[in-house]
N, C-alpha and C. Protein backbone atom coordinates (compact mmCIF):
# COMPACT_ATOMS: atom_id res chain seq x y z
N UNK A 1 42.42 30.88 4.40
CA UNK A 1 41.78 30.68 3.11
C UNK A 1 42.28 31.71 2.09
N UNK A 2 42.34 32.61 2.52
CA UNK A 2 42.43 33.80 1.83
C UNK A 2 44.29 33.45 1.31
N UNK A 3 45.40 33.42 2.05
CA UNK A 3 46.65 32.85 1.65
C UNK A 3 46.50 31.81 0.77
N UNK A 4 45.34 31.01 0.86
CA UNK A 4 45.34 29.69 -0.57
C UNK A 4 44.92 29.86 -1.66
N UNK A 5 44.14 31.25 -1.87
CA UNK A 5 43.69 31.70 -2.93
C UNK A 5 44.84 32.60 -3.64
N UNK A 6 45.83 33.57 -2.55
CA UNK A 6 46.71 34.06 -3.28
C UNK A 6 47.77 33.00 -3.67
N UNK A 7 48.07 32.11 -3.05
CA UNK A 7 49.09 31.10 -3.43
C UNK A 7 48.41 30.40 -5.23
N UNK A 8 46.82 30.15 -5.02
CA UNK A 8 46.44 29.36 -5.94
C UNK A 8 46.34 30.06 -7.50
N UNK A 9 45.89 31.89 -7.59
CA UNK A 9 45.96 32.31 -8.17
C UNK A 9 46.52 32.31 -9.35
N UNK A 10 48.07 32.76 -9.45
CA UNK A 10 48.76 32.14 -10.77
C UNK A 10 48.82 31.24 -10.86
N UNK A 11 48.24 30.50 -10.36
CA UNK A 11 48.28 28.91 -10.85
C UNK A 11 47.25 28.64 -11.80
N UNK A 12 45.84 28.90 -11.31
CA UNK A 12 44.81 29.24 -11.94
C UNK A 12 44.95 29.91 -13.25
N UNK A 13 45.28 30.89 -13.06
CA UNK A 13 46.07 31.66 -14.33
C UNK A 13 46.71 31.24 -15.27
N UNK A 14 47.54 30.32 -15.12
CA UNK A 14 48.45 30.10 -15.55
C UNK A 14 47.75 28.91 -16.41
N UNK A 15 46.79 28.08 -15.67
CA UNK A 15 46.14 27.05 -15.89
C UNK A 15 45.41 27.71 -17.00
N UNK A 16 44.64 28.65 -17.02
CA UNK A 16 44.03 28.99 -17.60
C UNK A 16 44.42 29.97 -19.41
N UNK A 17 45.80 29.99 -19.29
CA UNK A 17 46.45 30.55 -20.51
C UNK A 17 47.10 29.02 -21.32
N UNK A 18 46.59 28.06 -20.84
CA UNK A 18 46.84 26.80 -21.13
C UNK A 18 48.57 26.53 -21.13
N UNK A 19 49.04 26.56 -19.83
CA UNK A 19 50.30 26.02 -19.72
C UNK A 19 50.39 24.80 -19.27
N UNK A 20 49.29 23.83 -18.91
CA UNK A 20 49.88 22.33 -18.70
C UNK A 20 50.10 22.28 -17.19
N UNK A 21 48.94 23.34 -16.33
CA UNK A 21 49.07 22.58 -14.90
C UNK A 21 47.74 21.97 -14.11
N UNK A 22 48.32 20.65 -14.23
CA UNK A 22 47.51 19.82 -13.63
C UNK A 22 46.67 19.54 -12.82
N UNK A 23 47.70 20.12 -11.58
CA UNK A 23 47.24 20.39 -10.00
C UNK A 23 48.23 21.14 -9.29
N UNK A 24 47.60 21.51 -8.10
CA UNK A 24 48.53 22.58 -7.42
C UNK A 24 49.49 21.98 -6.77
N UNK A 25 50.70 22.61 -7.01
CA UNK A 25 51.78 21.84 -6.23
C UNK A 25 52.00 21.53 -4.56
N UNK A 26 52.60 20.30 -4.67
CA UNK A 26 52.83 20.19 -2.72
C UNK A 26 53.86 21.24 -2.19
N UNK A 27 53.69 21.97 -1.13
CA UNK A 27 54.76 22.87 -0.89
C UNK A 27 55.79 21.89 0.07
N UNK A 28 55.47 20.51 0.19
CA UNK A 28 56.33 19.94 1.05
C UNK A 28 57.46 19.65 1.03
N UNK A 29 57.93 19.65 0.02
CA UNK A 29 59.03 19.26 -0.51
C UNK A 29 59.78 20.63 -0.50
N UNK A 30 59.33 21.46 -0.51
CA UNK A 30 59.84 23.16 -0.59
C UNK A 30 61.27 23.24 0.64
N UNK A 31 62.27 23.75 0.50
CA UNK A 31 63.36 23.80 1.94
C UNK A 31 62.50 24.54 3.17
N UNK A 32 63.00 24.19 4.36
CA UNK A 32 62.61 25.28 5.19
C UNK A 32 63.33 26.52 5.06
N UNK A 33 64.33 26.47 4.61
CA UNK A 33 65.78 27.42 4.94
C UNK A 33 65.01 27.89 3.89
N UNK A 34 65.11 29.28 3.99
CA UNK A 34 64.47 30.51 3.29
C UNK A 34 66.05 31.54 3.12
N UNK A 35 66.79 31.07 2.95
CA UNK A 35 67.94 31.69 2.77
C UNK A 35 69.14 31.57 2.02
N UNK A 36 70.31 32.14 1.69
CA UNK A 36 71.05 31.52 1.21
C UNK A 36 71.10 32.02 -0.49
N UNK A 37 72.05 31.75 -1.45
CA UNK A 37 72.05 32.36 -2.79
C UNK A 37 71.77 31.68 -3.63
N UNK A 38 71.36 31.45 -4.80
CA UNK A 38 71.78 30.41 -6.28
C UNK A 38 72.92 29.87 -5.99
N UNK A 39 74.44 30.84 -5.65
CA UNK A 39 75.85 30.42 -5.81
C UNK A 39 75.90 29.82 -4.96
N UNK A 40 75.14 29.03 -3.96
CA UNK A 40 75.21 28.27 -2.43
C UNK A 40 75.07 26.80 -3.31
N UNK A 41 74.73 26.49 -4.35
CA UNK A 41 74.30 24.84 -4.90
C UNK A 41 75.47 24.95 -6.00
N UNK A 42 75.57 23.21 -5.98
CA UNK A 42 76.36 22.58 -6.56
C UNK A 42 75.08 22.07 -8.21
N UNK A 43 75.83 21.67 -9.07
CA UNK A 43 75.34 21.48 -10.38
C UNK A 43 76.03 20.57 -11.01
N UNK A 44 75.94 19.54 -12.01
CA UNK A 44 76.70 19.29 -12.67
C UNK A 44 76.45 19.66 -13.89
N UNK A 45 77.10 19.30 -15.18
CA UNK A 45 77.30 19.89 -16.30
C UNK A 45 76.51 19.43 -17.21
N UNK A 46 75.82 19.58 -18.69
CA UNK A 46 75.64 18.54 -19.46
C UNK A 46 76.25 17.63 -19.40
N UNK A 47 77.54 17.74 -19.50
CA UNK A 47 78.41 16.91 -19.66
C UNK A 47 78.96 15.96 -18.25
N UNK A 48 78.64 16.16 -17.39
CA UNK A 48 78.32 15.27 -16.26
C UNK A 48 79.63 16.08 -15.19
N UNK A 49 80.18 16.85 -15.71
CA UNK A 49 81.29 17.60 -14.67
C UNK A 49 80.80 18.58 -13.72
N UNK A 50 81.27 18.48 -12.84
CA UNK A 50 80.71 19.53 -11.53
C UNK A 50 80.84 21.02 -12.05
N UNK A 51 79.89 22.01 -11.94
CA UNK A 51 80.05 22.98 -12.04
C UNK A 51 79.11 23.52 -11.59
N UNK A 52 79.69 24.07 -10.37
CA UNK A 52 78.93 24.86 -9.21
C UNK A 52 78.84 26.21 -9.64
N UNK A 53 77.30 26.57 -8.85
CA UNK A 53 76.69 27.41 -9.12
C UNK A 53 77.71 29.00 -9.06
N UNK A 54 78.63 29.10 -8.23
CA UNK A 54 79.19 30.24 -7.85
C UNK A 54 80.15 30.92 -8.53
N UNK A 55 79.90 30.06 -9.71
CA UNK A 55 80.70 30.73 -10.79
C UNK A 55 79.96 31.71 -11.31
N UNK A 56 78.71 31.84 -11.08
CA UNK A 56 77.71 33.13 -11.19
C UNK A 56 77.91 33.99 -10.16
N UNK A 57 78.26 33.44 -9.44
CA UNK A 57 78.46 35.03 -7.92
C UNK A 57 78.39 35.82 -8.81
N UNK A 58 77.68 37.12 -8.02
CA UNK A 58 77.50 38.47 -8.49
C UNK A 58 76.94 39.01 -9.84
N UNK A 59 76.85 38.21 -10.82
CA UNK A 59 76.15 37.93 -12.07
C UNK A 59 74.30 38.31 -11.57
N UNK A 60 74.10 38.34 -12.82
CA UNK A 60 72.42 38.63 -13.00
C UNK A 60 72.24 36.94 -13.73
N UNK A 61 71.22 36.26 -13.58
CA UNK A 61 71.21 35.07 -14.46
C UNK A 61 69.56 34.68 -14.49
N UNK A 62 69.57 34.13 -16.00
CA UNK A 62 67.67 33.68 -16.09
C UNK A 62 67.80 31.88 -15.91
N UNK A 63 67.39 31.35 -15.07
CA UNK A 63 67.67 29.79 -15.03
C UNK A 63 65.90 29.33 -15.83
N UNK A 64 66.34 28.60 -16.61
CA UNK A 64 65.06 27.96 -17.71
C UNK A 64 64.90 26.95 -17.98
N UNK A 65 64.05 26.07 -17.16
CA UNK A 65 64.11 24.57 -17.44
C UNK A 65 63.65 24.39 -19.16
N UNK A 66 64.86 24.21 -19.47
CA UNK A 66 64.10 23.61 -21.08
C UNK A 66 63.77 22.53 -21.77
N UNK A 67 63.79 22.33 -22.99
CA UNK A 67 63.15 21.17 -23.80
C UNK A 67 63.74 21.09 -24.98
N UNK A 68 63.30 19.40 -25.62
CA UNK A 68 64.16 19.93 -27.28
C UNK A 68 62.82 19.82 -28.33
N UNK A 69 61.18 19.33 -27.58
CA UNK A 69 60.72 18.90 -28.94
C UNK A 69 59.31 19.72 -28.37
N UNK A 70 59.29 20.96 -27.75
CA UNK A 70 58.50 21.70 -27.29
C UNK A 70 58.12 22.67 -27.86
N UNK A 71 56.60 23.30 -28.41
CA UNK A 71 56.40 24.37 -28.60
C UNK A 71 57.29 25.39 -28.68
N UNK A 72 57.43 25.44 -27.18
CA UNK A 72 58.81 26.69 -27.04
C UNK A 72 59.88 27.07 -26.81
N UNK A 73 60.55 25.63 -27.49
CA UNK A 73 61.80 25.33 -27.88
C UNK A 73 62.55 26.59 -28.85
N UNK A 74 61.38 27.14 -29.94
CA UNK A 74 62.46 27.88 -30.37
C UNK A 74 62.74 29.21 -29.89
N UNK A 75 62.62 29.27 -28.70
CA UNK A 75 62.69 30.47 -27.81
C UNK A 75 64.71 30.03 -27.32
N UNK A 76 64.58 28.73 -27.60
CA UNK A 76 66.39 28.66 -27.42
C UNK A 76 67.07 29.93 -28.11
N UNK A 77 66.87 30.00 -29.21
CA UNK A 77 67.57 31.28 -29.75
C UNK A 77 67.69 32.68 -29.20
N UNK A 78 66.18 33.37 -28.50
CA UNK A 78 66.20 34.78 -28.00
C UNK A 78 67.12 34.30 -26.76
N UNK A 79 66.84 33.19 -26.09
CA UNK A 79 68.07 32.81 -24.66
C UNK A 79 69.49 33.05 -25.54
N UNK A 80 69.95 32.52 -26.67
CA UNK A 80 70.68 32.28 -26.82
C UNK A 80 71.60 33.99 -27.22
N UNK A 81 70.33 34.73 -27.71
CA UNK A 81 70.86 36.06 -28.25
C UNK A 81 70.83 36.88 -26.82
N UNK A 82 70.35 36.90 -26.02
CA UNK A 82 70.30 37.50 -24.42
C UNK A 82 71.32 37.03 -24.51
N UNK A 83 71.91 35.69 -23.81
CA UNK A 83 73.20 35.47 -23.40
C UNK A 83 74.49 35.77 -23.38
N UNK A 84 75.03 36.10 -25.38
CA UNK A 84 75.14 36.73 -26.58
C UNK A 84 75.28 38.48 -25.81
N UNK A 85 74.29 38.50 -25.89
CA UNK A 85 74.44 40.22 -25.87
C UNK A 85 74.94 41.17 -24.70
N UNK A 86 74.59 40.07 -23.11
CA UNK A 86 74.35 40.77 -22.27
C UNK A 86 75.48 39.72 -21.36
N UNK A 87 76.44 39.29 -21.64
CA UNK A 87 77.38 37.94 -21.42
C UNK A 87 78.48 39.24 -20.62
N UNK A 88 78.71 40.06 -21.32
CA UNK A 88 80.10 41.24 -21.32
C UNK A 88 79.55 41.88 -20.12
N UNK A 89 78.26 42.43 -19.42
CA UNK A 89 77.67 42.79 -18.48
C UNK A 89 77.17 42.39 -17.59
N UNK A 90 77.59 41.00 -17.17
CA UNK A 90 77.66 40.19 -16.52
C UNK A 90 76.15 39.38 -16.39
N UNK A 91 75.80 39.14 -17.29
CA UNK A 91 74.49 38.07 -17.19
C UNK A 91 74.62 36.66 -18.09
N UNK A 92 74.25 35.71 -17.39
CA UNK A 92 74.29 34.08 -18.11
C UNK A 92 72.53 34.00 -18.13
N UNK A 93 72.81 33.41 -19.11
CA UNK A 93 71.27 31.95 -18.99
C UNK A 93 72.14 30.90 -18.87
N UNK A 94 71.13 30.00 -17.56
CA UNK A 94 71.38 28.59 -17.18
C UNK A 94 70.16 27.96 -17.66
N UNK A 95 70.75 26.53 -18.45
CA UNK A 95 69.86 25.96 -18.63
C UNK A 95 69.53 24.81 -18.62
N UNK A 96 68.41 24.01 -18.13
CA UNK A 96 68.67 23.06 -16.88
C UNK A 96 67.27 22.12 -18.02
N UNK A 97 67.92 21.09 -18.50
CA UNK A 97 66.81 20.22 -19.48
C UNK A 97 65.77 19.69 -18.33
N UNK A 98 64.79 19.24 -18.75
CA UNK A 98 64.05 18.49 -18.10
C UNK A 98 62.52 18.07 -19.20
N UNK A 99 62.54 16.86 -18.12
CA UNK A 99 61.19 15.82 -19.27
C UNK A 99 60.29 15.69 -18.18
N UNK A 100 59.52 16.49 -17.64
CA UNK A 100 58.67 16.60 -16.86
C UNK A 100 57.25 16.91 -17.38
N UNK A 101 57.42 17.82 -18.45
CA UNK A 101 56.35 18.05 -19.48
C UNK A 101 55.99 17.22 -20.74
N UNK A 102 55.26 16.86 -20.72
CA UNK A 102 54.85 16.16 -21.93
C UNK A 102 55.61 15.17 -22.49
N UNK A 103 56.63 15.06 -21.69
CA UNK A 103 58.02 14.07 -22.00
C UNK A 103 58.55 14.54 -23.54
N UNK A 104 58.94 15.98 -23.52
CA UNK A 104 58.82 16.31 -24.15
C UNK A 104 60.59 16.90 -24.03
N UNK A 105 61.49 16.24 -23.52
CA UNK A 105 62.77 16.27 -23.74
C UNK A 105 63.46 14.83 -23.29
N UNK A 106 63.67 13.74 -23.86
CA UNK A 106 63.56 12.07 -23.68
C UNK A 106 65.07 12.08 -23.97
N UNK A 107 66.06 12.90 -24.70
CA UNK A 107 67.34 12.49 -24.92
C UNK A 107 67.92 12.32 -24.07
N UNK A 108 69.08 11.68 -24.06
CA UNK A 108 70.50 11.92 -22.77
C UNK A 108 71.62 13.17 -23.26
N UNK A 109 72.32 13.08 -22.58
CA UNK A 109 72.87 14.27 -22.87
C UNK A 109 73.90 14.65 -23.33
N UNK A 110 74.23 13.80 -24.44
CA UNK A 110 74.89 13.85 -25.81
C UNK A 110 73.61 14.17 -26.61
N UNK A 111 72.52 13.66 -26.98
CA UNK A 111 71.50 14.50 -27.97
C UNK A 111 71.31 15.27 -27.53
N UNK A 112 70.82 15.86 -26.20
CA UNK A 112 70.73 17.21 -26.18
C UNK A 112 71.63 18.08 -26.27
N UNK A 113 72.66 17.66 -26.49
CA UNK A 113 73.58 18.56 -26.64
C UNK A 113 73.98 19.42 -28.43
N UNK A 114 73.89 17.79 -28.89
CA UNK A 114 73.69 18.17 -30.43
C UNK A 114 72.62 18.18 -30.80
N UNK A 115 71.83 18.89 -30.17
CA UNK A 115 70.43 19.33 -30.39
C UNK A 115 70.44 20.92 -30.57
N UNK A 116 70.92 21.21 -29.39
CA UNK A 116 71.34 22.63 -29.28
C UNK A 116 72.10 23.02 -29.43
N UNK A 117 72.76 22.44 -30.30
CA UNK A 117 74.06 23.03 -30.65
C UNK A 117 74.15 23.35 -32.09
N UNK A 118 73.68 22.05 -32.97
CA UNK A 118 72.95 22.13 -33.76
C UNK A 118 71.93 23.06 -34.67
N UNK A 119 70.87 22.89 -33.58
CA UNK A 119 69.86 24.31 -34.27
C UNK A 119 69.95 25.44 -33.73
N UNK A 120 70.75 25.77 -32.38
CA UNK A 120 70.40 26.88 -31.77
C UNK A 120 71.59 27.36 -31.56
N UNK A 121 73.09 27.12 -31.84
CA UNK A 121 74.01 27.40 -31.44
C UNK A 121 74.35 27.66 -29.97
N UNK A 122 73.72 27.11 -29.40
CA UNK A 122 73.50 27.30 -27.94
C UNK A 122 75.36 27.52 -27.07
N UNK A 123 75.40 28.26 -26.64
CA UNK A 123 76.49 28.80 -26.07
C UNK A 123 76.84 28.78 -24.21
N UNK A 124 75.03 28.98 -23.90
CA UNK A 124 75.02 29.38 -22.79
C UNK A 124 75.40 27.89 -21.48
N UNK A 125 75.82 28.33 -20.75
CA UNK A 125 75.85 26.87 -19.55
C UNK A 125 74.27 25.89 -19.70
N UNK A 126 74.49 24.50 -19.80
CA UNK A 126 73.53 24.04 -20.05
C UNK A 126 74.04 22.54 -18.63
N UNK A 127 73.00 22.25 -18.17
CA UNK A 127 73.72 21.24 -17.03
C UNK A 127 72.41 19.88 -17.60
N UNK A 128 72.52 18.93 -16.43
CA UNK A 128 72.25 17.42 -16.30
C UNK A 128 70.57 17.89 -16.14
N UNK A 129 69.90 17.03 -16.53
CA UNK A 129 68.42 17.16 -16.86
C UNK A 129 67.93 17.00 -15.09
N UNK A 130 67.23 17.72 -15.17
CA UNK A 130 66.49 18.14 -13.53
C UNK A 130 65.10 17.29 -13.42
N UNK A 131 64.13 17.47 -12.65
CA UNK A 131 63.14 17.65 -12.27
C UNK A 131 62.89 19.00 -11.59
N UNK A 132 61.28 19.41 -12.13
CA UNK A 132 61.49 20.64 -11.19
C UNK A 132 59.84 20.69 -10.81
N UNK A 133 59.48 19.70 -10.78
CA UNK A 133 58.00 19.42 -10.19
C UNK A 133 57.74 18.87 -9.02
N UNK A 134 57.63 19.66 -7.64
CA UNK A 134 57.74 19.26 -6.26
C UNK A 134 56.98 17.99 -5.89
N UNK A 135 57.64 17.12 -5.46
CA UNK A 135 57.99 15.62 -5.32
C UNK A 135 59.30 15.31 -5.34
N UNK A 136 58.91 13.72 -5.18
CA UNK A 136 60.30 12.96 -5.26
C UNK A 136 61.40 13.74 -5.99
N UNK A 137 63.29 13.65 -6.14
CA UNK A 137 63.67 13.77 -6.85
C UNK A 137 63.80 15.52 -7.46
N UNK A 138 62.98 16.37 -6.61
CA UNK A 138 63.03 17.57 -6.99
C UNK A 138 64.14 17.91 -6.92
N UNK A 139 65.12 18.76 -8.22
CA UNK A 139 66.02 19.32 -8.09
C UNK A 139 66.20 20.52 -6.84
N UNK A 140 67.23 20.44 -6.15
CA UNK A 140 67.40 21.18 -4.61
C UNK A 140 67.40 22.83 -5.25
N UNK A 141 68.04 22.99 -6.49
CA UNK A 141 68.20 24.52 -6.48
C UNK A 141 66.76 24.91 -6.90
N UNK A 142 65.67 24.07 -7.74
CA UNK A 142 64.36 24.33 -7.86
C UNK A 142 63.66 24.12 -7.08
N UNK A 143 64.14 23.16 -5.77
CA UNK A 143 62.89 23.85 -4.48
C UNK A 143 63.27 24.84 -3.94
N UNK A 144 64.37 25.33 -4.15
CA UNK A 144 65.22 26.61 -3.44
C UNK A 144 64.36 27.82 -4.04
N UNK A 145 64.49 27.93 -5.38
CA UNK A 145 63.75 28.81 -6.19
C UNK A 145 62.37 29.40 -6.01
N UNK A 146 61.73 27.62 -6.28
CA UNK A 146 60.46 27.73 -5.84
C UNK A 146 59.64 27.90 -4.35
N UNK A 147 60.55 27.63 -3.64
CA UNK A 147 60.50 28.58 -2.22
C UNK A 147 60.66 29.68 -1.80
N UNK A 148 61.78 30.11 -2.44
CA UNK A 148 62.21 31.86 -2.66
C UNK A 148 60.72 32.58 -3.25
N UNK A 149 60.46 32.08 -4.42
CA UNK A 149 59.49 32.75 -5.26
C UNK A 149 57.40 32.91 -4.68
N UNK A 150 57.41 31.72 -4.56
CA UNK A 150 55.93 30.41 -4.63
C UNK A 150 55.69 30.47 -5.37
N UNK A 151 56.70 30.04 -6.77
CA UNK A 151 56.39 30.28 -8.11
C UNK A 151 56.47 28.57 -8.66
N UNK A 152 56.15 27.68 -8.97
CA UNK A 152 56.86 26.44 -9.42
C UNK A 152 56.54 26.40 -11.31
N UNK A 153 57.83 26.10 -11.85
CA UNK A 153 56.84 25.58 -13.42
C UNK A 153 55.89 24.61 -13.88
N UNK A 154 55.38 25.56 -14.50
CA UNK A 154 54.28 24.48 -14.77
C UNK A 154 54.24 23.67 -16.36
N UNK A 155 55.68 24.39 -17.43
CA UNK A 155 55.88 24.09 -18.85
C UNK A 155 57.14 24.46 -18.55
N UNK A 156 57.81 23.72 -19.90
CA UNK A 156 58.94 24.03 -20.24
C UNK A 156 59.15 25.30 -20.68
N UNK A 157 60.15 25.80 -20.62
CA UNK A 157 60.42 27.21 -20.27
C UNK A 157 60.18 28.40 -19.57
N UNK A 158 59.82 28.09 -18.69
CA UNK A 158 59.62 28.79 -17.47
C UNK A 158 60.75 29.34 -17.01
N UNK A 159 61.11 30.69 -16.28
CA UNK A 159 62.25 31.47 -16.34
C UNK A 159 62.07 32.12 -15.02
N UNK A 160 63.54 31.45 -14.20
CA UNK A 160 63.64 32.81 -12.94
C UNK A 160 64.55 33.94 -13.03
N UNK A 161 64.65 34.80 -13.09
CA UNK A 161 65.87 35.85 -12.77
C UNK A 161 66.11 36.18 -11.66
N UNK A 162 67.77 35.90 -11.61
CA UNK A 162 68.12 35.99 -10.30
C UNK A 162 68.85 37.50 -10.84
N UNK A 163 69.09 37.90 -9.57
CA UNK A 163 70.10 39.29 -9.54
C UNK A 163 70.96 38.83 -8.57
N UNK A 164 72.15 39.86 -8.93
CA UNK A 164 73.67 39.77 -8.22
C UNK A 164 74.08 39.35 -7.25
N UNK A 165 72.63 39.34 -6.10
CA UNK A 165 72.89 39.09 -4.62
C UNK A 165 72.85 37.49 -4.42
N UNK A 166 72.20 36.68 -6.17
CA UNK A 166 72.17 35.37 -5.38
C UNK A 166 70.32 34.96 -5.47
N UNK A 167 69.57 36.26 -5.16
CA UNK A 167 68.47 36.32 -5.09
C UNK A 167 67.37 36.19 -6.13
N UNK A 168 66.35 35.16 -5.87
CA UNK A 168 65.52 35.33 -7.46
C UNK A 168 65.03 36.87 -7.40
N UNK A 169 64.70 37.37 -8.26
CA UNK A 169 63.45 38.49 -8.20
C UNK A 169 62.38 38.31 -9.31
N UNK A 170 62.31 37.64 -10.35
CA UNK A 170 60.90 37.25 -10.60
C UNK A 170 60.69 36.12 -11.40
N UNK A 171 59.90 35.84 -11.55
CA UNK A 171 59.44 34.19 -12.01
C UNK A 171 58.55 34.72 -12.85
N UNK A 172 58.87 34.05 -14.88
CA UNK A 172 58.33 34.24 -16.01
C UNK A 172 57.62 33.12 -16.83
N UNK A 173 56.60 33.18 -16.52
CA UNK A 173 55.88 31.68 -17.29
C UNK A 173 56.90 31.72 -18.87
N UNK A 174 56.48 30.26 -19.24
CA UNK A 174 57.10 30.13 -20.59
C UNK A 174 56.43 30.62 -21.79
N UNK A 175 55.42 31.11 -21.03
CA UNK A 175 54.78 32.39 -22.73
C UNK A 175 55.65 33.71 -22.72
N UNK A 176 56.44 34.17 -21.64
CA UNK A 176 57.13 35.14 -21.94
C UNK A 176 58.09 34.88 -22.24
N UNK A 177 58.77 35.35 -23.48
CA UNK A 177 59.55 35.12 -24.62
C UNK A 177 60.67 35.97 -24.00
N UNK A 178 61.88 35.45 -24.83
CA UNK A 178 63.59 36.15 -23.95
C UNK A 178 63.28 37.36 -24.69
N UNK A 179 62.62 37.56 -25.53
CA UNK A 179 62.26 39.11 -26.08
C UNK A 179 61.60 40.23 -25.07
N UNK A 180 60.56 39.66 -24.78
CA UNK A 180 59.54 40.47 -23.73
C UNK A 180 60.07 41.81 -23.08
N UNK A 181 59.31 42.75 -23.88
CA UNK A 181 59.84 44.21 -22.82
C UNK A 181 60.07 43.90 -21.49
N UNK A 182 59.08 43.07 -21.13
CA UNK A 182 59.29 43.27 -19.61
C UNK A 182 60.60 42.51 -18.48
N UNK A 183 60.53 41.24 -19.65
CA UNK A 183 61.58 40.63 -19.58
C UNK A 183 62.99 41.30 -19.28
N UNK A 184 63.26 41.98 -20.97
CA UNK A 184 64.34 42.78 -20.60
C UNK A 184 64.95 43.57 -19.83
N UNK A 185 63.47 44.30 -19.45
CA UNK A 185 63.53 46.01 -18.70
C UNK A 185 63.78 45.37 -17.46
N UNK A 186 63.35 44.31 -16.78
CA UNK A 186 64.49 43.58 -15.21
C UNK A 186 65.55 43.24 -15.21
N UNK A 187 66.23 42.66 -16.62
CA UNK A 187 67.28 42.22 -16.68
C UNK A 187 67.81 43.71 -16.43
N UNK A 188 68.21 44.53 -17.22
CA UNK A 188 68.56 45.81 -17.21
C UNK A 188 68.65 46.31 -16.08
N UNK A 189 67.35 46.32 -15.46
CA UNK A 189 67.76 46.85 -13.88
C UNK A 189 68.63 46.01 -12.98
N UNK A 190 68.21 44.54 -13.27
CA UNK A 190 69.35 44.09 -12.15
C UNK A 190 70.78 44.26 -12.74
N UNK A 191 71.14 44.22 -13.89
CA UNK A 191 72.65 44.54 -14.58
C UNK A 191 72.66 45.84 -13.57
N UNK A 192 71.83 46.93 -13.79
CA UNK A 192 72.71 48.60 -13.30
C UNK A 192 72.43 48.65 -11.73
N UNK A 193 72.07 47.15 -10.80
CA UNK A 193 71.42 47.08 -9.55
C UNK A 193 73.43 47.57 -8.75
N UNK A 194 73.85 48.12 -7.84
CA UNK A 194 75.02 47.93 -7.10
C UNK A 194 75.35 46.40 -6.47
């Protein structure tokens, strides 16, 4: 009991800062394999071309399921100025569309593309629209994540940071902004991590 309350907790929480979660997620769909890196999955592109994850090897990276007609859509920009700033020191944002929320990203992926390209100058790797809500169809690197973590999103923009090894190390609801001291001050450490 006591493990379902810590599992249920940020959820509750989370529920309760009004992020849009419904119900608690199935962990069934979760991998067993508890192992393994980000750079272990394959991806394809916006643009529908393969581009595997391991082109991040050793990189620090924030993966952010996003949106184009969302509240916190215009948080594209602080991703976009992170990316921007911290690109030369080896950190990407990946960013992985999805209409899971509120159906609140419906384009294919030519509008989303001149969506973000458009208003946000968006620069950063952007791939093929996901699911990342455990069920059917769950994207494999977001049950990977969300197994690594027991973190799942519950809104668009929701943010993992991985560090160099491959490894998440923390999971950021989508109220924390690419600004967020706290935000930063991990990125930072995993950049100066060996």
């Amino acid at each position: 009991m006591e493990s379902l309350l810590l599992t249920a907790s940020p959820i509750l929480f989370l529920m309760a800062a009004g992020c849009g979660v419904a119900s608690t997620p199935k962990t069934e769909s979760r991998p067993a394999n508890r192992s393994g890196s980000l750079s272990d999955f394959k991806a394809n592109s916006l643009e529908g071309k393969a581009a595997p994850l391991d082109q991040w090897r050793g990189k620090v990276v924030l993966v952010v399921n996003t949106a184009s007609q969302c509240g916190f859509t215009p948080q594209y920009a602080g991703l976009e100025t992170l990316h921007k700033e911290l690109e030369s020191r080896g950190f990407a944002v990946l960013g992985f569309p999805c209409n899971e929320f509120g159906g609140q990203e419906p384009g294919d992926a030519k509008e989303i593309r001149t969506f973000c390209t458009d208003n946000f100058q968006v620069s950063f790797p952007m791939f093929e629209k996901v699911k990342v809500k455990p069920g059917d169809g769950l994207s494999p690197i977001y049950a990977w994540l969300e197994a690594e973590t027991g973190q799942v999103p519950t809104w668009n923009f929701c943010k993992y940071l991985v560090g160099k090894d491959g490894k998440p190390i923390q999971f950021y609801s989508s109220k924390t902004t690419p600004d967020a001291p706290e935000l930063r001050k991990a990125i930072d450490t995993a950049l100066a991590a060996k």
